[in-house]
Protein backbone atom coordinates (compact mmCIF):
# COMPACT_ATOMS: atom_id res chain seq x y z
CA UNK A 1 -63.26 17.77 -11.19
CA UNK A 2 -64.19 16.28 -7.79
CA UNK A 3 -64.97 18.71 -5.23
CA UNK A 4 -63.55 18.20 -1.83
CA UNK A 5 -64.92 19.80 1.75
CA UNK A 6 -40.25 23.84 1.65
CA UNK A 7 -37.92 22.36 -0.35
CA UNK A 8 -36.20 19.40 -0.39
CA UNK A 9 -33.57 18.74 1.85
CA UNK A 10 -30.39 18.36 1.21
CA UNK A 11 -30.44 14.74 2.47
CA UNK A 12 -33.59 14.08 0.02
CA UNK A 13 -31.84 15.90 -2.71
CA UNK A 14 -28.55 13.91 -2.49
CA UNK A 15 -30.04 10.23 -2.67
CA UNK A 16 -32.09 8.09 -4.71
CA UNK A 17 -31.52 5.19 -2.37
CA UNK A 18 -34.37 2.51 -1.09
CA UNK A 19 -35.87 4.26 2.63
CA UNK A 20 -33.62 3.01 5.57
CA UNK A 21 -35.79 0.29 7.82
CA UNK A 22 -38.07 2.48 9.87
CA UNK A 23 -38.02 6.20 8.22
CA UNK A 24 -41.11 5.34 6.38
CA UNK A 25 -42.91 4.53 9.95
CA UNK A 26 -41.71 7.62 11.24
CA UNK A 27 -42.36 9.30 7.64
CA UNK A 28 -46.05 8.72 8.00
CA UNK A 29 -46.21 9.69 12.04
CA UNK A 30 -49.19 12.12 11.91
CA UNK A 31 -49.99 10.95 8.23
CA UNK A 32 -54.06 9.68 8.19
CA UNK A 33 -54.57 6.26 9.48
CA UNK A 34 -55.78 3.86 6.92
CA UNK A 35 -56.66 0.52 6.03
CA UNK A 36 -57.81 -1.12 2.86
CA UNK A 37 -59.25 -4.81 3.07
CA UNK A 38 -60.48 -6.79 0.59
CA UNK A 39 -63.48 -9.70 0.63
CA UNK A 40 -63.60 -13.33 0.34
CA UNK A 41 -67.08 -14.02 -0.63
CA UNK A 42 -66.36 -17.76 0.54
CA UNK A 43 -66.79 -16.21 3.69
CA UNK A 44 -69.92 -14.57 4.66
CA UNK A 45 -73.60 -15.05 4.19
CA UNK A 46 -75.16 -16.32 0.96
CA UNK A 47 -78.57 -16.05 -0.33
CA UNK A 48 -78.65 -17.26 -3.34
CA UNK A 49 -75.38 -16.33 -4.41
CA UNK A 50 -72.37 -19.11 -5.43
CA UNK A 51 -68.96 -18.07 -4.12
CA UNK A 52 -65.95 -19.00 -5.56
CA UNK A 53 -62.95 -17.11 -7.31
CA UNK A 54 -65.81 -14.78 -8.59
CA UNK A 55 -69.48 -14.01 -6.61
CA UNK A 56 -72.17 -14.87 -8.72
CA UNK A 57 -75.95 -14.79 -8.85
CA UNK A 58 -76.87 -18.97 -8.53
CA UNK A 59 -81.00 -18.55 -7.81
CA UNK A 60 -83.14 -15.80 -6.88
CA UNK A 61 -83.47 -15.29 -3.30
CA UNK A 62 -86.70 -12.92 -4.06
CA UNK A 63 -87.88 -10.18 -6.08
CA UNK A 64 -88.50 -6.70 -5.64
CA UNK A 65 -89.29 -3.44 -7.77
CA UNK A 66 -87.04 -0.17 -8.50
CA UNK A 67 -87.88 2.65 -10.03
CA UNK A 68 -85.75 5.37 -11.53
CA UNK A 69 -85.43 7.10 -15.06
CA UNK A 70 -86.27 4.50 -16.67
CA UNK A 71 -89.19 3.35 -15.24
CA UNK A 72 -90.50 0.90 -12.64
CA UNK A 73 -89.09 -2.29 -13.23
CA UNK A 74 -89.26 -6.05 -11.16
CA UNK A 75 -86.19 -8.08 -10.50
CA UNK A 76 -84.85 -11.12 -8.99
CA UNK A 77 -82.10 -10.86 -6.34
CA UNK A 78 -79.35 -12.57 -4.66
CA UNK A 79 -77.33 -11.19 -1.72
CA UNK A 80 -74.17 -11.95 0.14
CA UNK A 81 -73.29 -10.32 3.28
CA UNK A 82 -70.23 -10.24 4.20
CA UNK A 83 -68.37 -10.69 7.29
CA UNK A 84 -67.71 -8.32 10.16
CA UNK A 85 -64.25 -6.38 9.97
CA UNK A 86 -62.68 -4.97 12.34
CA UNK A 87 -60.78 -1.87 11.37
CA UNK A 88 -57.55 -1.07 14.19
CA UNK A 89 -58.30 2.14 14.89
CA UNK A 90 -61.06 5.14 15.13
CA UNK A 91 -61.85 5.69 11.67
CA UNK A 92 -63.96 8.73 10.40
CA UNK A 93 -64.98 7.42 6.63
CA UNK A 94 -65.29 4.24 4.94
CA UNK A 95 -65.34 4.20 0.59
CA UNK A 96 -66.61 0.88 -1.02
CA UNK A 97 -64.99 -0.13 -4.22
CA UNK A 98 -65.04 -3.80 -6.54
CA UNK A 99 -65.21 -5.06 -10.01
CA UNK A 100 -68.09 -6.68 -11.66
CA UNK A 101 -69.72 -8.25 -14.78
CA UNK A 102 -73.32 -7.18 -15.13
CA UNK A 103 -74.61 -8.28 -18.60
CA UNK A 104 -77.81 -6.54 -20.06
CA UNK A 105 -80.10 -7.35 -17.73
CA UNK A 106 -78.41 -6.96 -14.05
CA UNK A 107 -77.35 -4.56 -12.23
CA UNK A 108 -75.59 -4.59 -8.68
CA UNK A 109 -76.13 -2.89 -5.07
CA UNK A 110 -73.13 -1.77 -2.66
CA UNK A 111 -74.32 -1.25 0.82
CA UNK A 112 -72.22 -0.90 4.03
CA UNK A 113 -73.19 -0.61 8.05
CA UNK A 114 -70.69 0.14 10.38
CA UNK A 115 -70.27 -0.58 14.06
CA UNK A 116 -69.37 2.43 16.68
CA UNK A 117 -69.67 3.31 20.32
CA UNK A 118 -73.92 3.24 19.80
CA UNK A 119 -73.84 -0.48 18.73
CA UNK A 120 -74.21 -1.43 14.80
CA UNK A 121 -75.71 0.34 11.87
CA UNK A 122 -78.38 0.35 9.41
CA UNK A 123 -77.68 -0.32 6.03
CA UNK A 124 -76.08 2.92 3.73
CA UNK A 125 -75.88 2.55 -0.20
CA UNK A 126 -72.84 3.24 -1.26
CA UNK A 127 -73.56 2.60 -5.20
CA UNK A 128 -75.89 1.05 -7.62
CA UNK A 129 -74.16 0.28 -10.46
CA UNK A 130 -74.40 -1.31 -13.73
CA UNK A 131 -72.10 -1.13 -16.79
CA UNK A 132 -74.49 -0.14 -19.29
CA UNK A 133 -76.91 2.21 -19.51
CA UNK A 134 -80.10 -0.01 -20.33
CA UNK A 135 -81.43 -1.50 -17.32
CA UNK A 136 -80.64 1.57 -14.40
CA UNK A 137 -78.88 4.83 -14.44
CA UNK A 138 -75.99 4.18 -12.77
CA UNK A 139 -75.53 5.93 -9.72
CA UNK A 140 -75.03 6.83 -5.53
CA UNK A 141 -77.77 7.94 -3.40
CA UNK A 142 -78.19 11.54 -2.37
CA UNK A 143 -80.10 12.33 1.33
CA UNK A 144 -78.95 9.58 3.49
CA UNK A 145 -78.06 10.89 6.96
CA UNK A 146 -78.88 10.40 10.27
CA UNK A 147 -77.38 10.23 13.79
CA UNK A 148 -74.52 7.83 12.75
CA UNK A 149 -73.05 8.84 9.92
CA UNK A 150 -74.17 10.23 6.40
CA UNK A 151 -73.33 9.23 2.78
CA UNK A 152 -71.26 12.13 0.47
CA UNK A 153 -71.52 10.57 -3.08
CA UNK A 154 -69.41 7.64 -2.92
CA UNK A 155 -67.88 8.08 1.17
CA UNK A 156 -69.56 6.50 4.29
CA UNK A 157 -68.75 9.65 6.92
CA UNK A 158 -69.22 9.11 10.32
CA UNK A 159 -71.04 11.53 12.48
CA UNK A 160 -68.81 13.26 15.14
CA UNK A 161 -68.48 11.27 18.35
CA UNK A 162 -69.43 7.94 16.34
CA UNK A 163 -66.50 7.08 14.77
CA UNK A 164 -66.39 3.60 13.25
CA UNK A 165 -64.54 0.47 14.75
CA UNK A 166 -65.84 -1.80 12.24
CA UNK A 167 -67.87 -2.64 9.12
CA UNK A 168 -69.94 -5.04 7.24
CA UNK A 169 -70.24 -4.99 3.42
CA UNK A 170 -73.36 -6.14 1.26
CA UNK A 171 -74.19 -6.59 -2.29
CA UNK A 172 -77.23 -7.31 -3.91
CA UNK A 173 -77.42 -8.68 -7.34
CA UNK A 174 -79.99 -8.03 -9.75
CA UNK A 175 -81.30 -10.04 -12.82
CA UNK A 176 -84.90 -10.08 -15.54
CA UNK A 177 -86.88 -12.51 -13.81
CA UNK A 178 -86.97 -15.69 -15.00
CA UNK A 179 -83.63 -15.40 -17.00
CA UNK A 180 -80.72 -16.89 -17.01
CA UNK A 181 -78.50 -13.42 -16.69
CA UNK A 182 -75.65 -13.78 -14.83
CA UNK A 183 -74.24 -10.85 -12.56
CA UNK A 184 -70.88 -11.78 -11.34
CA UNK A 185 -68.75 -9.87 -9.14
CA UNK A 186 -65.06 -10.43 -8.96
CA UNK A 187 -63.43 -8.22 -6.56
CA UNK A 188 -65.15 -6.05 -3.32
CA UNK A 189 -63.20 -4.30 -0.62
CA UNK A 190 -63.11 -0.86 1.54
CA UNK A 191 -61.36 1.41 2.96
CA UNK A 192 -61.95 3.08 6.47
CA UNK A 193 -59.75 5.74 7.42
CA UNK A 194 -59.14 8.71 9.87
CA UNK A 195 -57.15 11.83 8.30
CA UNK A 196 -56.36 14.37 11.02
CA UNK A 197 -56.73 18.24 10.58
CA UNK A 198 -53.27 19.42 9.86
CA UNK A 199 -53.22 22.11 7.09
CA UNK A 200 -49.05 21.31 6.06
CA UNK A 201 -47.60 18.07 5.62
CA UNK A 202 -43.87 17.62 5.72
CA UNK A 203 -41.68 16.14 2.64
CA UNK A 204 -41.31 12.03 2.83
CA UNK A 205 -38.32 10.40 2.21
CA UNK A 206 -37.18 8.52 -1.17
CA UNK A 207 -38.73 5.30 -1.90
CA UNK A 208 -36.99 3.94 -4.88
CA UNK A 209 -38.49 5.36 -7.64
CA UNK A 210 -36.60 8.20 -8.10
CA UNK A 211 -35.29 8.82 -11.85
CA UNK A 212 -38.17 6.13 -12.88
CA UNK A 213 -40.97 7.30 -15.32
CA UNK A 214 -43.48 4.78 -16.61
CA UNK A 215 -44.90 5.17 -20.06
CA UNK A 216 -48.23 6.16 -19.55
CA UNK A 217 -49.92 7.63 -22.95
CA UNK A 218 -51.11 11.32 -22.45
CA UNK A 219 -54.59 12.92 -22.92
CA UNK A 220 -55.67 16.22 -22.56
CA UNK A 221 -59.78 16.75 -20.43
CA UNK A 222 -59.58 20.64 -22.20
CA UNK A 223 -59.67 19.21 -25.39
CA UNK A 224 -63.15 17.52 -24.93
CA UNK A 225 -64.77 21.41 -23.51
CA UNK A 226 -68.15 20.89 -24.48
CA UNK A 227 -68.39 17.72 -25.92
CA UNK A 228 -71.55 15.90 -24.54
CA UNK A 229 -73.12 18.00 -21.71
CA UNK A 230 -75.67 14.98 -20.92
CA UNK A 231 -72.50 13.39 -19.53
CA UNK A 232 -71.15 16.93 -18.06
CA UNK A 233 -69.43 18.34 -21.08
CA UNK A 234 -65.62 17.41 -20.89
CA UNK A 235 -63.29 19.87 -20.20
CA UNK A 236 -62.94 20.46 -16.11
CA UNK A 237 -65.75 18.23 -15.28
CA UNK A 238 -63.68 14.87 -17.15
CA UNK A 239 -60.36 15.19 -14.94
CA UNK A 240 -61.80 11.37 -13.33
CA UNK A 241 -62.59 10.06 -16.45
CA UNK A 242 -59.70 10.83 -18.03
CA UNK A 243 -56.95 10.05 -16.04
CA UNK A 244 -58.70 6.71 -16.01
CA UNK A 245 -57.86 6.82 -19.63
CA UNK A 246 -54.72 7.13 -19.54
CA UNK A 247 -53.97 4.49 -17.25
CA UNK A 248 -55.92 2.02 -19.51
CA UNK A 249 -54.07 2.97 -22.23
CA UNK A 250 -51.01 1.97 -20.36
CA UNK A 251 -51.96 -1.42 -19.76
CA UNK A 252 -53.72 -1.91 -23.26
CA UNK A 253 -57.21 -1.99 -22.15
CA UNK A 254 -59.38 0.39 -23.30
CA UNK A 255 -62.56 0.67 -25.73
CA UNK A 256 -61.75 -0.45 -29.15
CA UNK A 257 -62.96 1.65 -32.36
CA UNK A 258 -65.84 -0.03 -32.32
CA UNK A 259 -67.28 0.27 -28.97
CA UNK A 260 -66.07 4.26 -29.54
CA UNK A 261 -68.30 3.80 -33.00
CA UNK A 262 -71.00 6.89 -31.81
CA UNK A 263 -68.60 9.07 -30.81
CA UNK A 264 -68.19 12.37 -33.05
CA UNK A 265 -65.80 10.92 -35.85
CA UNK A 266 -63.79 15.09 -35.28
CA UNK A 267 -63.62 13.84 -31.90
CA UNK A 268 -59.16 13.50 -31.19
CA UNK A 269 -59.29 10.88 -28.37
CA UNK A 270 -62.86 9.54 -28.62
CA UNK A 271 -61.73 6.57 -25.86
CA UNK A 272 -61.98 9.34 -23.38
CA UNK A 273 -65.65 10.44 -23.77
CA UNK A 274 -66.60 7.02 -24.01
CA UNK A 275 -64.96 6.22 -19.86
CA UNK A 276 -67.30 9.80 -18.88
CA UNK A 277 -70.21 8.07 -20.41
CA UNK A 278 -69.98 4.83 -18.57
CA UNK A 279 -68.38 6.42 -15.44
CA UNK A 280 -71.57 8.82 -14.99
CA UNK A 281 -73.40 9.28 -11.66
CA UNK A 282 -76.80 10.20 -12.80
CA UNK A 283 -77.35 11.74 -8.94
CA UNK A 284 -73.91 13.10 -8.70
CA UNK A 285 -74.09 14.47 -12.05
CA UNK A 286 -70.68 13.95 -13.11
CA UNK A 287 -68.13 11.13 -13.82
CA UNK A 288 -65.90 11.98 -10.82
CA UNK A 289 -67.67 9.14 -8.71
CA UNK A 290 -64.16 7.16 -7.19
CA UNK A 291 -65.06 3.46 -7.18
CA UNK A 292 -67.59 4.31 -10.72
CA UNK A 293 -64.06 4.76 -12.28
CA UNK A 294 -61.95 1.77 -11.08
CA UNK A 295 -65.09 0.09 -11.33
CA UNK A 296 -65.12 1.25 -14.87
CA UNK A 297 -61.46 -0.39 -15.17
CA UNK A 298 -63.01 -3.39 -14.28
CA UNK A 299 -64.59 -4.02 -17.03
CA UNK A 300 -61.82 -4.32 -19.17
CA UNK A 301 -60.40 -7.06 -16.71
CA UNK A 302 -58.33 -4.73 -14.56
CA UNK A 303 -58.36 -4.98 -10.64
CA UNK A 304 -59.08 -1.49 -9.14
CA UNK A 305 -60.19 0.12 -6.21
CA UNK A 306 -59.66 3.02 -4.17
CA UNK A 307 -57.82 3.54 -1.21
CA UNK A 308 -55.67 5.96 0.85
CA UNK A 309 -51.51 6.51 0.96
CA UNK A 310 -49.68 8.27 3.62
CA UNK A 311 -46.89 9.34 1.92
CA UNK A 312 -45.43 9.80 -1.35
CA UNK A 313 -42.87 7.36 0.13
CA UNK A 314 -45.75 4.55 -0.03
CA UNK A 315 -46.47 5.76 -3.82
CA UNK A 316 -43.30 5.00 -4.70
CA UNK A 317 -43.15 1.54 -4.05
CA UNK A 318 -45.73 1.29 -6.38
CA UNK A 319 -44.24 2.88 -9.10
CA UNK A 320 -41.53 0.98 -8.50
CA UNK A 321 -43.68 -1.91 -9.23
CA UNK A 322 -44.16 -0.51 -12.74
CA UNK A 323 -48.36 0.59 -11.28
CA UNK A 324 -49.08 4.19 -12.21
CA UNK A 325 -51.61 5.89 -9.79
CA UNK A 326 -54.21 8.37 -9.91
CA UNK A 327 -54.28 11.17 -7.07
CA UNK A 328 -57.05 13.08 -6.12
CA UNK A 329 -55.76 16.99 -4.76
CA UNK A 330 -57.22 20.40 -4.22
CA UNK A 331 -54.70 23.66 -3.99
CA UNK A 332 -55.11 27.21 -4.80
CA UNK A 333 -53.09 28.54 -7.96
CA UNK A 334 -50.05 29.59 -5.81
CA UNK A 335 -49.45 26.37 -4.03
CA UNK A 336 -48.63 23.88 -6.80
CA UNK A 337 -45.50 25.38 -8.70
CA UNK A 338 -45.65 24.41 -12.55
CA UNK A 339 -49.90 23.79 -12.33
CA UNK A 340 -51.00 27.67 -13.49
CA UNK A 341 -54.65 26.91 -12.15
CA UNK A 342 -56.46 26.36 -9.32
CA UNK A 343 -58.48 23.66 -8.44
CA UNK A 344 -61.38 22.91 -5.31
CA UNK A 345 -60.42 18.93 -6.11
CA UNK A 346 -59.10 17.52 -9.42
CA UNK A 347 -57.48 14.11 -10.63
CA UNK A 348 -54.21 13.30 -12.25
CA UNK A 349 -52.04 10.40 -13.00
CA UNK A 350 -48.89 10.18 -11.28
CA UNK A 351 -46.30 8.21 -13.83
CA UNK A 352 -42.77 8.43 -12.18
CA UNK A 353 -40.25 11.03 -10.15
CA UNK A 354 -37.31 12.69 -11.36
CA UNK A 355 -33.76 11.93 -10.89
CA UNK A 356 -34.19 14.14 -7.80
CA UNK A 357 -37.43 13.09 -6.39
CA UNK A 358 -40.14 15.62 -7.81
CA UNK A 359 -43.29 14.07 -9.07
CA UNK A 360 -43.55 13.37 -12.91
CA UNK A 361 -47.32 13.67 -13.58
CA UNK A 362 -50.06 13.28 -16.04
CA UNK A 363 -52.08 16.40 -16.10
CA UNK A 364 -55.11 16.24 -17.42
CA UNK A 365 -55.70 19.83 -17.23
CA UNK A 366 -53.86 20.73 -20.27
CA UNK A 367 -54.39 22.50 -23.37
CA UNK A 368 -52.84 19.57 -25.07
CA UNK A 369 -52.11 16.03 -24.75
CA UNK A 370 -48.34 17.17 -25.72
CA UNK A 371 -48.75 19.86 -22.55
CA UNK A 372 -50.06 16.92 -19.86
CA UNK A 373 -46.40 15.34 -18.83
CA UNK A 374 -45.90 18.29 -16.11
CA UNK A 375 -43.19 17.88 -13.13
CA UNK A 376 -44.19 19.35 -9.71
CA UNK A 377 -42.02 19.57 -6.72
CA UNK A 378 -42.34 17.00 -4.38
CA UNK A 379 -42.93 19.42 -1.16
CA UNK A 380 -45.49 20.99 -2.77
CA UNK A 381 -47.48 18.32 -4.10
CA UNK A 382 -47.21 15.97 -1.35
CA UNK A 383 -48.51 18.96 1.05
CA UNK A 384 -51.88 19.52 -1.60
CA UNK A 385 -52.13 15.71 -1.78
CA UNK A 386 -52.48 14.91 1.69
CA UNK A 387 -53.77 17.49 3.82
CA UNK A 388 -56.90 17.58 5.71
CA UNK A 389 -58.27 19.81 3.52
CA UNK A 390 -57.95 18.22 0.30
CA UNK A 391 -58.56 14.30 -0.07
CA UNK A 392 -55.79 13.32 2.42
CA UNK A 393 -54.27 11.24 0.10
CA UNK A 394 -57.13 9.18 -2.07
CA UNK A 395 -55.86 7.14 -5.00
CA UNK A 396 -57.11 4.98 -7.77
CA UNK A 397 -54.92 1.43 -8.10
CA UNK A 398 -55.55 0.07 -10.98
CA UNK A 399 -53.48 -2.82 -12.27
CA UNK A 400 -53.93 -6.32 -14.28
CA UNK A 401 -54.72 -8.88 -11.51
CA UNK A 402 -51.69 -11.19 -13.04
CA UNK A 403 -49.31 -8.09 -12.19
CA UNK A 404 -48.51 -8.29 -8.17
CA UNK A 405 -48.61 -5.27 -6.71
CA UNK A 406 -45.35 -4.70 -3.97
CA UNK A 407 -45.47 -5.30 -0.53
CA UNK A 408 -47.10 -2.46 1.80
CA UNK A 409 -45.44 0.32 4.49
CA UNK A 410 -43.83 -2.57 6.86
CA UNK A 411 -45.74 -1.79 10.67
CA UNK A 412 -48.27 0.02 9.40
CA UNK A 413 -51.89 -1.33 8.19
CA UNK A 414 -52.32 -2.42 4.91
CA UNK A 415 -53.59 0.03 2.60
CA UNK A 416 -53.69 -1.93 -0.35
C-alpha cells in the first residue's frame, strides 16, 4: 500500500443521463487544480539524442560513473531537455511519468526544475529507472530538500510560499560504452497540481457511465502474503502492483508463462509477483512507486502515466471510453461502506458504476480473486478519493496508444 501524508440525491439517483453543459465546471469548483502535459522531444534541447516519434540515444554526449548495489559502473550519456511549461495556476506538486525501452545495458534518468517566485530551480530526480534488474536497481532518490521544494518518492513538493508556475523536464539516457545499446523513450509528461485542504468533498454529478462495467479480470494482493519479501512480500504491500495487473490483463498485455518461468510453480496468479518485481523501488522499498507502475505498463506497449481527476464525473468519461483506472485512496474502516478495512493509502481498479451511479471496483484487498469485484457508494468513495488528506484524486491511465482516450472536462485544464 502507498502511504499518504451523504447519499445520493435524489436528482443523482433518478438519472443516468450525459452531465448538462456546465455542471461538471461547477462540479469540480473547489476540486484540486490540475494539469497534465505531455512532451514533444522534437522540441527542446538535444545532446546527443535523435527525436522523432520515439527519443532515442543517437551518440554519447559524455560519460560519467554511478554507483549503487551493484557496483561502480561507467556509462555513456545522452540528454534532452525539454522545454519550459508554463502551468496556469499556483501549483504545490509536480509527478513525472513516461514509457521507455531500455535494453540490457541502459538505463534512464527523470529529472525536473521548476520555476517560482525565487527565480528557477536546480535539478530534482524524480526516478532512475531501468526495466531489468541487471545494470541499476531501479529506483527514486531519498534526501533531496532544500529551500524550494523537496522530493517524496516519486512527487516534486514545493516548499510553502514557493509554489511552482512552471517546469522543465530532463532525461538522461544511459548506455555500455562503446556499444551500440539503444535506450529509447517513447512517451514523457507531468503533472503539477494544487489540491486544497478541505477534509469532505461533495457527490459529482453522472457522467455517462452509469450501468457500464468493463471486464477487467480480478486478482486478489492477500493471496500472495508472504511470497518474496526481497520484493516486500505480497499481501498489503502489492495493492500497486497488482491493480496494475489487472488492468494488463484487460488489454491482453501481460508477462507470458515464460517470462513468469521462476516464479513458484504453487504460485495462483504468478503474473502478479512478476509486475512487484519489476515495479520495485530499491530506496522506497516497495512497488507502490506511481510512474514505476505505468512505467511498468510500458513495457508491454501500453501508454501510461499518472495524473490527477477532479471528480468522479471526469472518471466517467473515461470509462465511458471503455479505459479502466486505477485510484489511489486512504479512509479509516468506517468511511468506505462495503471495504471492512482500513487503509493509510491503498490502490484499486475502478471498472464501471452501477445502474445508479455507485462505483464498481476491483479490490485488491481481498481474500479472493472471486471476493475483489466490490461496489462502494459513490459519496463515500468520491469523499476518500479526493480529499486533502488522501491523494486528492491520483490515478494511473493506462491504455493502448491506438485506443483514443475521450475528450477532457470542457473549461477546465487538461488533465490528461
Amino acid at each position: 500500500m502507498r502511504a499518504l501524508t451523504v447519499f445520493l440525491s435524489t436528482v443523482l439517483l433518478a438519472t443516468t443521463l450525459a452531465t448538462p453543459a456546465g455542471a461538471e465546471q461547477k462540479s469540480a469548483a473547489g476540486a484540486a487544480d490540475v494539469v497534465y502535459q505531455r512532451e514533444s522531444f522534437t522540441s527542446g534541447t538535444s545532446e546527443g539524442t535523435a527525436a522523432g516519434a520515439v527519443l532515442s540515444f543517437a551518440s554519447p554526449a559524455g560519460t560519467t560513473s554511478y554507483t549503487d548495489a551493484l557496483g561502480t559502473k561507467t556509462w555513456e550519456y545522452a540528454r534532452w531537455t525539454g522545454p519550459e511549461q508554463a502551468v496556469g495556476f499556483p501549483a504545490t506538486e509536480l509527478i513525472a511519468s513516461w514509457t521507455a525501452d531500455t535494453p540490457p545495458g541502459s538505463w534512464l534518468q527523470v529529472e525536473a526544475r521548476v520555476r517560482n517566485a525565487a527565480g528557477l530551480t536546480g535539478w530534482y530526480v524524480l526516478g532512475r529507472w531501468a526495466y531489468g534488474e541487471g545494470d541499476i536497481r531501479r529506483t527514486s532518490v531519498a534526501g533531496q530538500s532544500d529551500a524550494n521544494a523537496s522530493v517524496s518518492v516519486d512527487t516534486l513538493v514545493a516548499a510553502a510560499g514557493r509554489q511552482l508556475s512552471a517546469y522543465q523536464l530532463r532525461l538522461t539516457l544511459y548506455r555500455t560504452p562503446g556499444s551500440s545499446v539503444a535506450p529509447s523513450v517513447r512517451t514523457l509528461g507531468a503533472m503539477a497540481s494544487y489540491v486544497p485542504e478541505r477534509k469532505t468533498v461533495p457527490v459529482s454529478p453522472g457522467g455517462g457511465a452509469w450501468g457500464k462495467e468493463l471486464a477487467v479480470p480480478r486478482r486478489s494482493q492477500s493471496i500472495h502474503q508472504g511470497h518474496y519479501p526481497e520484493w516486500d512480500g505480497g499481501g498489503e504491500a502489492w495493492c500497486s502492483p497488482t491493480s496494475t495487473t489487472m488492468v494488463l490483463g484487460y488489454w491482453d498485455s501481460w508477462p507470458s508463462a515464460q517470462d513468469t518461468a521462476w516464479v513458484d510453480p504453487s504460485d495462483p496468479n504468478p503474473e502478479v509477483d512478476y509486475a512487484a518485481r519489476y515495479t520495485y523501488d530499491h530506496a522506497y522499498q516497495g512497488a507502490g512507486n506511481w510512474p514505476f507502475n505505468t512505467a511498468y505498463a510500458g513495457r508491454y506497449g501500453l501508454d501510461g502515466f499518472v495524473t490527477r481527476l477532479r471528480t468522479l464525473t471526469e472518471l466517467e468519461r473515461l470509462i465511458s471510453a471503455g479505459v479502466p483506472v486505477i485510484t489511489s485512496q486512504s479512509f479509516k474502516k468506517s468511511e468506505l461502506p462495503g471495504a471492512g478495512y482500513g487503509t493509510n493509502g491503498h490502490l484499486m481498479v475502478i471498472v464501471g458504476f452501477t445502474a445508479t451511479g455507485d462505483v464498481i471496483a476491483n479490490d485488491p484487498a481481498s481474500p479472493s480473486n472471486d471476493a475483489v469485484r466490490r461496489v462502494y457508494p459513490r459519496a463515500d468513495f468520491e469523499n476518500v478519493w479526493l480529499r486533502s488528506s488522501s491523494s486528492g484524486g491520483v490515478v494511473y491511465v493506462i491504455h493502448p496508444p491506438g485506443h483514443a482516450l475521450p475528450a477532457t472536462t470542457p473549461g477546465l485544464p487538461a488533465n490528461w
